[in-house]
PDB file of N, CA and C in Angstrom:
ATOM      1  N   UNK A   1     -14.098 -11.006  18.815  1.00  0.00           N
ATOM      2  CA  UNK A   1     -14.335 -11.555  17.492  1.00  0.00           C
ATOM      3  C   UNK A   1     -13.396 -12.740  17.293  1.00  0.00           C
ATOM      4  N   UNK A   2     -13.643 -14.251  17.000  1.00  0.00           N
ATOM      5  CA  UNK A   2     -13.156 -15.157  16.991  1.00  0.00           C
ATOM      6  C   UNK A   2     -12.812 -15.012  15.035  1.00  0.00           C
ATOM      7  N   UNK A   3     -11.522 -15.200  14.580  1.00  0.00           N
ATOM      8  CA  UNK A   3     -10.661 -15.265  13.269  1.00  0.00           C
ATOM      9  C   UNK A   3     -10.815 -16.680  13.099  1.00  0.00           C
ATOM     10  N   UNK A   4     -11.141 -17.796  14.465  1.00  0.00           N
ATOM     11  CA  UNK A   4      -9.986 -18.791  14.104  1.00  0.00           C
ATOM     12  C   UNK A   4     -10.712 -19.621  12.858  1.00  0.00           C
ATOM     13  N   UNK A   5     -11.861 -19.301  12.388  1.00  0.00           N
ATOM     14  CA  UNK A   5     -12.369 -19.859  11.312  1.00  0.00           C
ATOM     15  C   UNK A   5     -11.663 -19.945   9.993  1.00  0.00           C
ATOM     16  N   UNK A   6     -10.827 -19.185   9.552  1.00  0.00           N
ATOM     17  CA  UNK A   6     -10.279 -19.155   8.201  1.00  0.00           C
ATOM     18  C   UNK A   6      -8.566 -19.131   8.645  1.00  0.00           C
ATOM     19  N   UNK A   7      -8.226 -19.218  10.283  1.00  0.00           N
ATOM     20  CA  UNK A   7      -7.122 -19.330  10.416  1.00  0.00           C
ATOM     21  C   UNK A   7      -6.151 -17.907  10.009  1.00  0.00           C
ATOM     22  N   UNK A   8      -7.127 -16.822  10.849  1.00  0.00           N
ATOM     23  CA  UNK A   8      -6.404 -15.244  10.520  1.00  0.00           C
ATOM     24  C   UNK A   8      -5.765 -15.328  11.581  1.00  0.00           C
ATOM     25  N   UNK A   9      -4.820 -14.143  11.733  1.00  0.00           N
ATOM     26  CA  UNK A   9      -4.361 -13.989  13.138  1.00  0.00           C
ATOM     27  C   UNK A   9      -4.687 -12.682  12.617  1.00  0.00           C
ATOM     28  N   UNK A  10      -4.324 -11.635  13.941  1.00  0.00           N
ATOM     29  CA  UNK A  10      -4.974 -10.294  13.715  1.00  0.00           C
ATOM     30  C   UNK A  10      -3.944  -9.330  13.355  1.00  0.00           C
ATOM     31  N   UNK A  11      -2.494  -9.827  12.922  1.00  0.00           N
ATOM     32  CA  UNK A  11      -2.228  -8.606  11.825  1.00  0.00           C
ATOM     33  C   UNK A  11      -2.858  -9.151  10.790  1.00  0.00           C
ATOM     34  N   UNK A  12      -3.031 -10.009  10.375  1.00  0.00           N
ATOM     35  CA  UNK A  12      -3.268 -10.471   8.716  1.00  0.00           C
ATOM     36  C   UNK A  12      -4.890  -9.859   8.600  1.00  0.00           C
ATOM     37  N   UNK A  13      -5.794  -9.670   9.756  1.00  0.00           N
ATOM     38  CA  UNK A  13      -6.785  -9.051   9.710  1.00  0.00           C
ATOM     39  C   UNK A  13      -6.580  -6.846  10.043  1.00  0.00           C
ATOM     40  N   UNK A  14      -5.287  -6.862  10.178  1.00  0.00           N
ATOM     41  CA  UNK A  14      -5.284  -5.645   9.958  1.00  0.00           C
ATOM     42  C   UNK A  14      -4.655  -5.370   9.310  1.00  0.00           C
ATOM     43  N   UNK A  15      -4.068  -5.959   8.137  1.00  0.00           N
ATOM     44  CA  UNK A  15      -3.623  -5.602   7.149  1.00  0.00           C
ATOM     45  C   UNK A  15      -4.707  -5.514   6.329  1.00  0.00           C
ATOM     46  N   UNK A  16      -5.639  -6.570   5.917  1.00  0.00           N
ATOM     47  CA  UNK A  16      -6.578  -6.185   5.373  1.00  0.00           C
ATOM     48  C   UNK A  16      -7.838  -5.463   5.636  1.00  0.00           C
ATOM     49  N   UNK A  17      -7.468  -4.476   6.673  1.00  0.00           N
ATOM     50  CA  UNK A  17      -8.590  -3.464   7.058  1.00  0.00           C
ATOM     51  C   UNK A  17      -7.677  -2.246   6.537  1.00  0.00           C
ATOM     52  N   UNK A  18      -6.368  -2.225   6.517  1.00  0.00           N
ATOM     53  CA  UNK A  18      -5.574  -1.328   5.924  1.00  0.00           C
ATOM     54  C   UNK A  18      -5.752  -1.033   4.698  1.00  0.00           C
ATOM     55  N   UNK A  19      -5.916  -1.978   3.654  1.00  0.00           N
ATOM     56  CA  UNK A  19      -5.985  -2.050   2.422  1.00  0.00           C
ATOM     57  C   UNK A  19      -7.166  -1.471   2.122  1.00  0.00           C
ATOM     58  N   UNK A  20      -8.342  -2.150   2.831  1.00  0.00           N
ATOM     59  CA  UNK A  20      -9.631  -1.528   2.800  1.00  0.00           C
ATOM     60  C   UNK A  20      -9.746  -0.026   2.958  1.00  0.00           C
ATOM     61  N   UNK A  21      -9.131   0.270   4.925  1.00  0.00           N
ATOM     62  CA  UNK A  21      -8.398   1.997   4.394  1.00  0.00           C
ATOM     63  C   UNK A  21      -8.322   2.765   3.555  1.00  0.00           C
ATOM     64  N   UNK A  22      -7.253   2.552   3.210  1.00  0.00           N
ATOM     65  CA  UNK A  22      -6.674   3.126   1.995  1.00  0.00           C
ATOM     66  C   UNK A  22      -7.303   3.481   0.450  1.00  0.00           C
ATOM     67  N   UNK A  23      -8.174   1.958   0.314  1.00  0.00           N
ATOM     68  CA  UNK A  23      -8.992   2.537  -0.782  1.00  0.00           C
ATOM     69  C   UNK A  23     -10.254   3.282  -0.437  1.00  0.00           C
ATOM     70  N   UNK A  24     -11.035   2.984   0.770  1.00  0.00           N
ATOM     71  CA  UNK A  24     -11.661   4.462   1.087  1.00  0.00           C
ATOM     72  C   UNK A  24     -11.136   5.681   1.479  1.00  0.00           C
ATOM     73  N   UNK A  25     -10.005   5.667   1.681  1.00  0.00           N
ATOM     74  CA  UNK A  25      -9.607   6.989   1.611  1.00  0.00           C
ATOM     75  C   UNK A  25      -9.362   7.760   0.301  1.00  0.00           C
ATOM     76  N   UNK A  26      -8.965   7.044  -0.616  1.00  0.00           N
ATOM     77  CA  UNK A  26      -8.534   7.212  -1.765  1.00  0.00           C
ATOM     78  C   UNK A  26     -10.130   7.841  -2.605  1.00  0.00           C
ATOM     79  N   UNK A  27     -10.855   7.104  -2.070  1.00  0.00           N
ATOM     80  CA  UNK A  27     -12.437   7.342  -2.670  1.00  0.00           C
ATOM     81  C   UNK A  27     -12.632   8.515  -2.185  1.00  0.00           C
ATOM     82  N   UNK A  28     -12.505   8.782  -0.739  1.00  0.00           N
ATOM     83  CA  UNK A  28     -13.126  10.219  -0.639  1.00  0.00           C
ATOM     84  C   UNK A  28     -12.036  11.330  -0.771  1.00  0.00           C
ATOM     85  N   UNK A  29     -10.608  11.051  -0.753  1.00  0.00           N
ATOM     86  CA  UNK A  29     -10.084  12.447  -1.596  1.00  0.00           C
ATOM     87  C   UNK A  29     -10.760  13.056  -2.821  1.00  0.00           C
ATOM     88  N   UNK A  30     -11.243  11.528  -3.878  1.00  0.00           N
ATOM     89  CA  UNK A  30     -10.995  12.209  -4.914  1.00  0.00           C
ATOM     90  C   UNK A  30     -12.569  12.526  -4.818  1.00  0.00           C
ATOM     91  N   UNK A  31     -13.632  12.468  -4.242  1.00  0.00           N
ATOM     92  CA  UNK A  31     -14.467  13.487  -3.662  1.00  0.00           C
ATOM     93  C   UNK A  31     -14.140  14.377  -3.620  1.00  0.00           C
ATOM     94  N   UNK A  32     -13.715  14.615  -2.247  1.00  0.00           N
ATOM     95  CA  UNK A  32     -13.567  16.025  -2.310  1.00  0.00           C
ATOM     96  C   UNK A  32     -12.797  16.672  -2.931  1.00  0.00           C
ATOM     97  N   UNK A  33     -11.647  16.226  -3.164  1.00  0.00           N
ATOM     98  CA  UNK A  33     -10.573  17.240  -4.539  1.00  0.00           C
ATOM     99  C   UNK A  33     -10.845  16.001  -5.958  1.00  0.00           C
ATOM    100  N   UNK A  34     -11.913  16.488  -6.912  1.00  0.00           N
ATOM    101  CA  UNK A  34     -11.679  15.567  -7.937  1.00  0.00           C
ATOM    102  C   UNK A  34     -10.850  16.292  -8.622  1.00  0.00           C
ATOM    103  N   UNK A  35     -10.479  15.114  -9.922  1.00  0.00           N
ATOM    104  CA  UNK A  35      -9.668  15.623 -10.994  1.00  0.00           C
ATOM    105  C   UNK A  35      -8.291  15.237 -10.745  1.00  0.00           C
ATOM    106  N   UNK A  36      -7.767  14.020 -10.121  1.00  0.00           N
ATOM    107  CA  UNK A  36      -6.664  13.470  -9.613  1.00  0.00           C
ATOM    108  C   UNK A  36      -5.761  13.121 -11.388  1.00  0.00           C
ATOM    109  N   UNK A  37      -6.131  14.148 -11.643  1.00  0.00           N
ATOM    110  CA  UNK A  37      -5.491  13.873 -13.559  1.00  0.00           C
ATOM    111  C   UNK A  37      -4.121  13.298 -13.871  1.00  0.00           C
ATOM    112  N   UNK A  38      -3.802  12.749 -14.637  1.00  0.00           N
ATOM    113  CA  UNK A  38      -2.782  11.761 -15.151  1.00  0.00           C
ATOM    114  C   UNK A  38      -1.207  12.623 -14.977  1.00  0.00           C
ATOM    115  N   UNK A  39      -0.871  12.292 -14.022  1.00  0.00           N
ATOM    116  CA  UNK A  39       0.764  12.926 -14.646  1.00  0.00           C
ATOM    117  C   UNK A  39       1.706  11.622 -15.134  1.00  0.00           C
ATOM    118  N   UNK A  40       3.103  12.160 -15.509  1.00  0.00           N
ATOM    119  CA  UNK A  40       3.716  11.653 -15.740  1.00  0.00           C
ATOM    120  C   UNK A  40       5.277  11.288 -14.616  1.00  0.00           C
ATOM    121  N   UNK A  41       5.507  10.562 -14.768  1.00  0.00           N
ATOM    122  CA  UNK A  41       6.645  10.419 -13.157  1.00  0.00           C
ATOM    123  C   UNK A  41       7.912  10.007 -13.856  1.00  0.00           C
ATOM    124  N   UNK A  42       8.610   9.735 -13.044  1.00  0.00           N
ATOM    125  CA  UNK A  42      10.210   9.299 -13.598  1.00  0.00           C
ATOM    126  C   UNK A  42      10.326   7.677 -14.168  1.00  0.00           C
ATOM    127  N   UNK A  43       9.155   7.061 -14.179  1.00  0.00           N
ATOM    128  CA  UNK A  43       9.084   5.861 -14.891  1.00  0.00           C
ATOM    129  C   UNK A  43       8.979   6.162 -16.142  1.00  0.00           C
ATOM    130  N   UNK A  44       8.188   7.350 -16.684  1.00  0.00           N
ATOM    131  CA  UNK A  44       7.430   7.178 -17.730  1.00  0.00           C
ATOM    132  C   UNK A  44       6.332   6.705 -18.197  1.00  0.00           C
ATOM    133  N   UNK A  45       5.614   6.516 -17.197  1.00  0.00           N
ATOM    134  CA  UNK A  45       4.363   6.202 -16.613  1.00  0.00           C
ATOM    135  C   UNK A  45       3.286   7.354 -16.626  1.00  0.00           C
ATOM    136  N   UNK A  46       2.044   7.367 -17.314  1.00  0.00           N
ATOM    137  CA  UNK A  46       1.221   8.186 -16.829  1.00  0.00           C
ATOM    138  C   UNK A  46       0.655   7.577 -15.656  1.00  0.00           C
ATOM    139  N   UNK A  47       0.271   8.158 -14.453  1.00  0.00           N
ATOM    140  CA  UNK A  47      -0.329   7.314 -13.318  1.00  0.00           C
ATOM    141  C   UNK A  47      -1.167   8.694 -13.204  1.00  0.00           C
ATOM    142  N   UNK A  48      -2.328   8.179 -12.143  1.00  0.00           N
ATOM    143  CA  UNK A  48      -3.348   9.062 -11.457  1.00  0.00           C
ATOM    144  C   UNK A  48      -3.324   8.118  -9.705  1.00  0.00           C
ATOM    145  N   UNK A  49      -3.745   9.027  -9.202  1.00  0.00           N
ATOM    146  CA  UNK A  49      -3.483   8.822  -7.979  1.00  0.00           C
ATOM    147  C   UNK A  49      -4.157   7.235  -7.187  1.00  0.00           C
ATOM    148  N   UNK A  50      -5.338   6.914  -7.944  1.00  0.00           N
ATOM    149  CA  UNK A  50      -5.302   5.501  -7.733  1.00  0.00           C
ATOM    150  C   UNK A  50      -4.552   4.294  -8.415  1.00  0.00           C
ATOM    151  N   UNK A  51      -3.759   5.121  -9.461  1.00  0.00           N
ATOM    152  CA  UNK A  51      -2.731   4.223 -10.419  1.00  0.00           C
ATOM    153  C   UNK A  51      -1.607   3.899  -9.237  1.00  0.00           C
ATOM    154  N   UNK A  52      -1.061   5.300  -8.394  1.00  0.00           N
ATOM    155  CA  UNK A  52      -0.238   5.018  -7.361  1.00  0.00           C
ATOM    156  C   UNK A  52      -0.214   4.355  -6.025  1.00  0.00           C
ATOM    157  N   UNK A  53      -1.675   4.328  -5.865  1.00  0.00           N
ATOM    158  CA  UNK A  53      -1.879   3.458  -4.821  1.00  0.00           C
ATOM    159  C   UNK A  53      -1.726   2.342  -5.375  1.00  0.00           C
ATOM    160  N   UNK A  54      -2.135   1.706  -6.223  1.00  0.00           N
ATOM    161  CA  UNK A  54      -2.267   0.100  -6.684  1.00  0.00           C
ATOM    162  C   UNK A  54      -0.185   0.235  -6.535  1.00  0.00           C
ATOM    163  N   UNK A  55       0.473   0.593  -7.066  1.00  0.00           N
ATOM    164  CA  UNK A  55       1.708   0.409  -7.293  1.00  0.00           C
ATOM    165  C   UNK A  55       2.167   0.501  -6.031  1.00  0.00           C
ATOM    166  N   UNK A  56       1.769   1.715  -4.720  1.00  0.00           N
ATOM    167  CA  UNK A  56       2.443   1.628  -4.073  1.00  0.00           C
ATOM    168  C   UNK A  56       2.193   0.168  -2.970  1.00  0.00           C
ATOM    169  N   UNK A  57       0.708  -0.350  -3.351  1.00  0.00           N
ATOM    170  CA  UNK A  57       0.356  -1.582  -2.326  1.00  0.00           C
ATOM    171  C   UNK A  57       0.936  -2.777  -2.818  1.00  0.00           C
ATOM    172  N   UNK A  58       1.118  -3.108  -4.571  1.00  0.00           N
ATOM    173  CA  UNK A  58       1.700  -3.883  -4.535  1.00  0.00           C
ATOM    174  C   UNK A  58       3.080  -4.224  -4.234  1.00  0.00           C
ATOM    175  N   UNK A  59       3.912  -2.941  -4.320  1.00  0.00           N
ATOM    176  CA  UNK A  59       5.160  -3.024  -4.327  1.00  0.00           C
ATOM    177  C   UNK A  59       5.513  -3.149  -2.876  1.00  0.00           C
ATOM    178  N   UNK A  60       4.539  -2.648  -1.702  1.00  0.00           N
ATOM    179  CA  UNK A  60       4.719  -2.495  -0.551  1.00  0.00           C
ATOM    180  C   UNK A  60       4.512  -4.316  -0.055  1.00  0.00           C
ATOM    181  N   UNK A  61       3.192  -5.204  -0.602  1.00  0.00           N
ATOM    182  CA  UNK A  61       3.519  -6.395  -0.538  1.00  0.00           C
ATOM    183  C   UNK A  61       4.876  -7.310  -1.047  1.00  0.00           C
ATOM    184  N   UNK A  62       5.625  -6.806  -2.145  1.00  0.00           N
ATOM    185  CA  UNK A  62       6.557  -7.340  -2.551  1.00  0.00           C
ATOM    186  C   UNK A  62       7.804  -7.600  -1.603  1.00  0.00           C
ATOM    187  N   UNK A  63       7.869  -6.173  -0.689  1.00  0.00           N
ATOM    188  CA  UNK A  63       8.500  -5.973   0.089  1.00  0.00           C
ATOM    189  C   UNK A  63       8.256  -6.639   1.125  1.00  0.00           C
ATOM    190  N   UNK A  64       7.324  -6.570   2.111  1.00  0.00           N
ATOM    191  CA  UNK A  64       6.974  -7.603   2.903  1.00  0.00           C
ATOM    192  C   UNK A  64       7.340  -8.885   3.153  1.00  0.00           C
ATOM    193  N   UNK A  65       6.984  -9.390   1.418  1.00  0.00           N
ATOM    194  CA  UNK A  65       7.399 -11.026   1.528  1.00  0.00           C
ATOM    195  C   UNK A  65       8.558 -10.909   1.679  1.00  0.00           C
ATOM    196  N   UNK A  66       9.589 -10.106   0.773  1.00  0.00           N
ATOM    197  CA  UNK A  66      11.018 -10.365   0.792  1.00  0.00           C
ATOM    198  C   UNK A  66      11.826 -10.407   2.266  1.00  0.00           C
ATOM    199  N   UNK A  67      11.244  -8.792   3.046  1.00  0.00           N
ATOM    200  CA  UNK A  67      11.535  -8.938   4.479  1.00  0.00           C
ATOM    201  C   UNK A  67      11.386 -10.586   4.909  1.00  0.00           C
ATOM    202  N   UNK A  68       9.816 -11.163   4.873  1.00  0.00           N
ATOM    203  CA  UNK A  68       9.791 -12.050   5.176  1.00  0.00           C
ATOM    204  C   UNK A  68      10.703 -13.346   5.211  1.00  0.00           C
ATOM    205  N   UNK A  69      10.961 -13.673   3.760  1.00  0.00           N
ATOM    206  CA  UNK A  69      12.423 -14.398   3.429  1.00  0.00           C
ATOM    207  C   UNK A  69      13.732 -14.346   3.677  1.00  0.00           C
ATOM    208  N   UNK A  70      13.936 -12.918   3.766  1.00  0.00           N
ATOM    209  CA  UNK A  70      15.786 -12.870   3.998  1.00  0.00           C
ATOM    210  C   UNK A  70      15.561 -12.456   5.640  1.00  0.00           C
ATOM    211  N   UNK A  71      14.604 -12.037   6.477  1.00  0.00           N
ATOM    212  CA  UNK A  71      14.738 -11.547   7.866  1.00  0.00           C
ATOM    213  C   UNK A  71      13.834 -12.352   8.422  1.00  0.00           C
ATOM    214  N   UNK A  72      12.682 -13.218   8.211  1.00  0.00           N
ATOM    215  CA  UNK A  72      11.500 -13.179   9.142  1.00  0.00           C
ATOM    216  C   UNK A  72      11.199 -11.890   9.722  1.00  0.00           C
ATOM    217  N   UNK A  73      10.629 -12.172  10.873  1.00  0.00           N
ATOM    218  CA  UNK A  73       9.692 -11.284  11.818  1.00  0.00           C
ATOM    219  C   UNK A  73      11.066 -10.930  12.851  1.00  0.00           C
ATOM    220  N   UNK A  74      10.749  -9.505  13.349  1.00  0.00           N
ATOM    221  CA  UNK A  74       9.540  -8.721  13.716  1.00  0.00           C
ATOM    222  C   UNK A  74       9.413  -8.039  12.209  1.00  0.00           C
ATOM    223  N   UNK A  75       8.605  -7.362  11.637  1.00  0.00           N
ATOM    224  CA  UNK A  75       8.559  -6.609  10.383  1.00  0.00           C
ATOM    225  C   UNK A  75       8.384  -5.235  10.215  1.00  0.00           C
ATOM    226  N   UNK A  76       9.280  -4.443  11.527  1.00  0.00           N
ATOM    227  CA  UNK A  76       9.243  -3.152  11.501  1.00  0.00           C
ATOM    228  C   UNK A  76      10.171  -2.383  10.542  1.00  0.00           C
ATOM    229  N   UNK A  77      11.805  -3.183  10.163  1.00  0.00           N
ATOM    230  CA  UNK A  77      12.249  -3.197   8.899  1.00  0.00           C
ATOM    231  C   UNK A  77      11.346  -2.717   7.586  1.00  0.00           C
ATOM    232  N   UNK A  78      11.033  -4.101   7.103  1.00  0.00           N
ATOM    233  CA  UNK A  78       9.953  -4.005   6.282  1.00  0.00           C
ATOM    234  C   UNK A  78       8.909  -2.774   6.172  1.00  0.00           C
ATOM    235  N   UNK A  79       8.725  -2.838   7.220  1.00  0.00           N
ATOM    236  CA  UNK A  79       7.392  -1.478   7.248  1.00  0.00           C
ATOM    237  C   UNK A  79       7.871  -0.142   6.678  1.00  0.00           C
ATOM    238  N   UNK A  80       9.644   0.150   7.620  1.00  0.00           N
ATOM    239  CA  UNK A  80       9.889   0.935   6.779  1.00  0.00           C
ATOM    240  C   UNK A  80      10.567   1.372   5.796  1.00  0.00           C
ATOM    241  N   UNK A  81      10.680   0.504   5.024  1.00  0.00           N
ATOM    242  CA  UNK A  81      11.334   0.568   3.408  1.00  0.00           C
ATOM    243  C   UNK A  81      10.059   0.935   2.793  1.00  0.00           C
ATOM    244  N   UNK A  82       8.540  -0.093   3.297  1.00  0.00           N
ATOM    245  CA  UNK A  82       7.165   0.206   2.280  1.00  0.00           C
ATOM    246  C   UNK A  82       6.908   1.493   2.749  1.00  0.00           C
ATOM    247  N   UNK A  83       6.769   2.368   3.808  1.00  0.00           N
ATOM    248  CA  UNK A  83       6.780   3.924   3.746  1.00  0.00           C
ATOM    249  C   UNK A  83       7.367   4.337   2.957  1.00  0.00           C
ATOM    250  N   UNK A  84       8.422   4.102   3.184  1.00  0.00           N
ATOM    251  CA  UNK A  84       9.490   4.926   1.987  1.00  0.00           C
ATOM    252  C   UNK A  84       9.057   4.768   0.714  1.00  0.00           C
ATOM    253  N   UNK A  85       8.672   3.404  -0.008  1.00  0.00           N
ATOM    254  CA  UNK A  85       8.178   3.203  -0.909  1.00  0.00           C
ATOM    255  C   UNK A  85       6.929   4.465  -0.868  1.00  0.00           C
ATOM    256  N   UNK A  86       6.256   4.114  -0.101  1.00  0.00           N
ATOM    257  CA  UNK A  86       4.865   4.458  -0.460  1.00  0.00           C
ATOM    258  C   UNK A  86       4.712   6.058  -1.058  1.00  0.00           C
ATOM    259  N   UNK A  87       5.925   6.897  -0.006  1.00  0.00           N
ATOM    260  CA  UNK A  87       6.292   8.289   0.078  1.00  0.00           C
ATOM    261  C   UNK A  87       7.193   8.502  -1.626  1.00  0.00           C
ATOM    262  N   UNK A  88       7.845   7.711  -1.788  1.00  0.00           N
ATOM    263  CA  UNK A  88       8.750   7.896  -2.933  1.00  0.00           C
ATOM    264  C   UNK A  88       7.526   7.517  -4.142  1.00  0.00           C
ATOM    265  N   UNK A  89       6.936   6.754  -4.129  1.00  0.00           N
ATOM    266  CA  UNK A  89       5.297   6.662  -5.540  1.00  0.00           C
ATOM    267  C   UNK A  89       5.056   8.021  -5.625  1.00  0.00           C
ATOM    268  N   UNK A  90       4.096   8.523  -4.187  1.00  0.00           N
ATOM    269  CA  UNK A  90       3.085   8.966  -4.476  1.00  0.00           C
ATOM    270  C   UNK A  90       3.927  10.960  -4.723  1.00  0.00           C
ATOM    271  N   UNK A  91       5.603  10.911  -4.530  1.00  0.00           N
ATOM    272  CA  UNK A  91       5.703  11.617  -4.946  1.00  0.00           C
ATOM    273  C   UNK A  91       6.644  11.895  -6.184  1.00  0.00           C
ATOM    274  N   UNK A  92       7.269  11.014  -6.886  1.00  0.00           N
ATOM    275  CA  UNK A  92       7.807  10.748  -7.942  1.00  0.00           C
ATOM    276  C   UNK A  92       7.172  10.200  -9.093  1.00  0.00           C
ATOM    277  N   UNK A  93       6.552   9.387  -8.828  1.00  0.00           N
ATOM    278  CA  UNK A  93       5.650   8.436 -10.197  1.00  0.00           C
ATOM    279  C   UNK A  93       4.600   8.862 -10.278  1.00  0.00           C
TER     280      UNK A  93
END
């Protein structure tokens, strides 16, 4: 499969198959277990479980760039602070 049309390289195309991921996965949990109902977290936040994904992807991009700025590449750093992130959302907030 040739990217070079829009000038992807192929993490930037698997990041956004990730994202894509994630929100089908997110679709068929709440299939099969519906009722992903509102709690409340240590923000003070009511969130539901696609409230935490949106928070944990953006915050996980936030991170990224910053890696990006104060370290460049490689971005295995980065990767894992956004786990951590991702693990600390979806079980605190």
């Amino acid at each position: 499969m040739d990217l070079s049309w829009m000038a992807w390289t192929w993490p930037t195309a698997a990041f956004f198959l990730f994202i894509a991921a994630s929100i089908a996965a997110m679709g068929l949990w709440e299939y099969v277990v519906p009722g992903g109902a509102p709690r409340r977290g240590i923000l003070g936040l009511d969130t539901t479980r696609g409230d935490r994904l949106f928070i944990t992807l953006l915050g996980g991009a936030f991170i990224f760039l910053g890696w990006l700025g104060l370290y460049g590449t490689p971005l295995w750093g980065g990767l894992a602070i956004a786990l951590a992130w991702a693990v600390f959302v979806f079980w605190k907030v």
